[in-house]
Protein backbone atom coordinates (compact mmCIF):
# COMPACT_ATOMS: atom_id res chain seq x y z
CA UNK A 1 69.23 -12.13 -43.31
CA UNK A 2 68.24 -13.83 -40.31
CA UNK A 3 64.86 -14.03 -39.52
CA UNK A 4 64.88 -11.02 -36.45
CA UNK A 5 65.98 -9.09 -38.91
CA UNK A 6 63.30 -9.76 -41.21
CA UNK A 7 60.94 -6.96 -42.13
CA UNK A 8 57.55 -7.03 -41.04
CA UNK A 9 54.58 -8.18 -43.63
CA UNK A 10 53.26 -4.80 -44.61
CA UNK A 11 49.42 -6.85 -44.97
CA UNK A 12 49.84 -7.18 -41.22
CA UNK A 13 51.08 -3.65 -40.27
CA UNK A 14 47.63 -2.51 -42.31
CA UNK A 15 45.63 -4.72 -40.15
CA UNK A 16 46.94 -4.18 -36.90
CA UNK A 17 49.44 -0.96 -36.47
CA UNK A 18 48.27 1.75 -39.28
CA UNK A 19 45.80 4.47 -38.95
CA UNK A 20 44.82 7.26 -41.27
CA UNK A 21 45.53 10.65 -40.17
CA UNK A 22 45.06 14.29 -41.89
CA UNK A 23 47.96 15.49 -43.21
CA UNK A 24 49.95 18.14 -40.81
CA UNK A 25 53.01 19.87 -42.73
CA UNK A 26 53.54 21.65 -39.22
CA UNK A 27 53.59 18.46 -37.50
CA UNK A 28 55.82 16.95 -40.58
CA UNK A 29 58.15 19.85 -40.60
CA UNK A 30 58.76 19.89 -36.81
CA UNK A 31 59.76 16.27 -36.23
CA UNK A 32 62.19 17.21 -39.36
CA UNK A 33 63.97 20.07 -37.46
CA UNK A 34 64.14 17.55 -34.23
CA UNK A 35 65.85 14.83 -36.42
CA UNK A 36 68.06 16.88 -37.99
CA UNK A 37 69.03 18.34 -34.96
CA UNK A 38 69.39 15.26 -33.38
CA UNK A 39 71.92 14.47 -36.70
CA UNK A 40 73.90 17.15 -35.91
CA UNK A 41 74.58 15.72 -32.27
CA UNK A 42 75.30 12.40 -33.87
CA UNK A 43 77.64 13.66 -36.23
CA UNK A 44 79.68 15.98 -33.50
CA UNK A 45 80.11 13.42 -31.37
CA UNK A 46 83.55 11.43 -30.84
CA UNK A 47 83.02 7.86 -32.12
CA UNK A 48 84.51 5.54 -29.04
CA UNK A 49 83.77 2.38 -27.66
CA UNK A 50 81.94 4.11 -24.80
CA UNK A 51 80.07 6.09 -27.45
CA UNK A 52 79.44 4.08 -30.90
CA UNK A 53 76.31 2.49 -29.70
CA UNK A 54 74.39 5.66 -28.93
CA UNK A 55 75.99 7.00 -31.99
CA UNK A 56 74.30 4.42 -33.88
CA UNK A 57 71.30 5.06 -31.70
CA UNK A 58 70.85 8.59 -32.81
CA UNK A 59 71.72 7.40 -36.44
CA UNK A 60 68.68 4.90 -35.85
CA UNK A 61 66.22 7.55 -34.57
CA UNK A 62 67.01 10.31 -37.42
CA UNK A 63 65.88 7.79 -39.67
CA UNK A 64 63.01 6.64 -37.70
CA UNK A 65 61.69 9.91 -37.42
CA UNK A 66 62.00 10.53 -41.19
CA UNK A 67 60.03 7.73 -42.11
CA UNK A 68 57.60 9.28 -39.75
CA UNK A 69 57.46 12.25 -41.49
CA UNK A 70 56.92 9.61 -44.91
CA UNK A 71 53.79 7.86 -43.62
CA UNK A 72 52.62 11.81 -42.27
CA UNK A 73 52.81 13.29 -46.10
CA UNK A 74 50.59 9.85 -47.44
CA UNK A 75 47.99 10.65 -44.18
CA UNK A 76 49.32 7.78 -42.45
CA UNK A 77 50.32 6.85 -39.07
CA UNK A 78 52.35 3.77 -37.77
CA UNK A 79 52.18 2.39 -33.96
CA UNK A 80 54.90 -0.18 -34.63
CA UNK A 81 58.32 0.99 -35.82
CA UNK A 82 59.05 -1.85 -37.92
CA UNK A 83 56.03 -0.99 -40.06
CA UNK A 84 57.59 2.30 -40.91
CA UNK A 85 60.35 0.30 -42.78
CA UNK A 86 58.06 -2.05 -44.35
CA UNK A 87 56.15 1.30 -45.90
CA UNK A 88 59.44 2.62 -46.79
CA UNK A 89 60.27 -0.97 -48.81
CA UNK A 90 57.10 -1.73 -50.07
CA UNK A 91 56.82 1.72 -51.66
CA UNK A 92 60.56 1.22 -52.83
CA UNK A 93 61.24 -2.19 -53.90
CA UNK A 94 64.10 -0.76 -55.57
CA UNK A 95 65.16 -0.16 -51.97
CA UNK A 96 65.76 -3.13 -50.43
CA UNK A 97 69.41 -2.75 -49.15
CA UNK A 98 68.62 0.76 -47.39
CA UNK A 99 65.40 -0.79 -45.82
CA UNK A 100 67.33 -3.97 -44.29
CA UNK A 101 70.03 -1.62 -43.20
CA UNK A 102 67.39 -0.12 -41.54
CA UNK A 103 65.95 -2.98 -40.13
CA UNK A 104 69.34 -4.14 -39.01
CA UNK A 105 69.84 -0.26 -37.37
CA UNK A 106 66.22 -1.27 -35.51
CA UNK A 107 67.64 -4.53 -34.10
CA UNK A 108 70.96 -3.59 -32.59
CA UNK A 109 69.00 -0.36 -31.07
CA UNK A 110 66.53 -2.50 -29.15
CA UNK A 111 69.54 -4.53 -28.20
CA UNK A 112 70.74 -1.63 -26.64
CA UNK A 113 67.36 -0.25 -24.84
CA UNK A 114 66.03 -3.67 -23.57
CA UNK A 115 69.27 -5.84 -22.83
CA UNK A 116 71.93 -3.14 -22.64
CA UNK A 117 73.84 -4.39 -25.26
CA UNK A 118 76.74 -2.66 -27.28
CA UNK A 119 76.60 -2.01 -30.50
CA UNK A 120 79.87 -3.49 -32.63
CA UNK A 121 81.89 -0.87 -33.29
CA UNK A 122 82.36 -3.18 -36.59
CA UNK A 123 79.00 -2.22 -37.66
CA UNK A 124 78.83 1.50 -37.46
CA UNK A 125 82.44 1.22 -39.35
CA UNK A 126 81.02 -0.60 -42.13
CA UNK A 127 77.92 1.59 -42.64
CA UNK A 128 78.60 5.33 -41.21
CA UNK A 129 78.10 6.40 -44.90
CA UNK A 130 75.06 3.82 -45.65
CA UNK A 131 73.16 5.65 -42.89
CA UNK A 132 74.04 9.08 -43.87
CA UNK A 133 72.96 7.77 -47.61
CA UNK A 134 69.82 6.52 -46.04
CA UNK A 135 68.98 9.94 -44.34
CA UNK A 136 70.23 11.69 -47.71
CA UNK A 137 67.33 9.17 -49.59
CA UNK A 138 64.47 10.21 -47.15
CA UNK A 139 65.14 13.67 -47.03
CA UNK A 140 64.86 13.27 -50.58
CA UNK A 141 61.73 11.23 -50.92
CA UNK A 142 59.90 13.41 -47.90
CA UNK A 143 60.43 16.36 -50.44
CA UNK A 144 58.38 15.22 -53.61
């Protein structure tokens, strides 16, 4: 792993990025119906050149949002979305391929929004199934 893709010290998102908030299951539930909406778009759409980065995109932002909805049910809050993955991994160790997928997901989409570069086709090949496994995981974990 190179080192952009790196997660973020979770000591430093505490310091700097994470707030405590009261627990909203409204709030929680609604930004769940907006991913998995936003899922449902991902997985209806054609995969092409012209459309496997925003593909990967929404892929990207389904799991963003769930780990959202993670840091909501502990009462927490994030302002940087690399600390959402270093919650996810530092409360599952046992995790550690799903959260550098993640972090990997987080580095290609800023690719796209700030340089307007494509995301390899290669990539989303490889790992369609990790990031529905992923999603599968949080949905999981959001539900204990």
């Amino acid at each position: 792993m190179n080192d952009e893709n790196d997660l973020m010290d979770w000591g430093d998102c505490k310091k700097k990025f994470i707030r405590y908030v009261e627990i909203d299951k409204e709030r929680m539930e609604s930004i769940k119906k907006k991913a998995l909406e936003r899922l449902k778009r991902a997985e209806k759409t054609e995969v092409s050149l012209e459309t496997v980065s925003f593909i990967v995109e929404d892929y990207y932002e389904v799991i963003k949002e769930l780990l959202v909805v993670y840091l909501l049910k502990d009462g927490l809050r994030s302002k940087n979305h690399q600390c959402l993955i270093s919650y996810f991994y530092q409360k599952n160790p046992e995790k550690e391929k799903e959260a550098f997928l993640i972090g990997e997901m987080s580095f290609f989409r800023n690719r796209l929004n700030y340089y307007g570069e494509d995301i390899p086709m290669s990539f989303y090949q490889k790992n369609r199934d990790e990031f529905k496994r992923a999603i599968n995981m949080l949905l999981d974990l959001i539900k204990k």
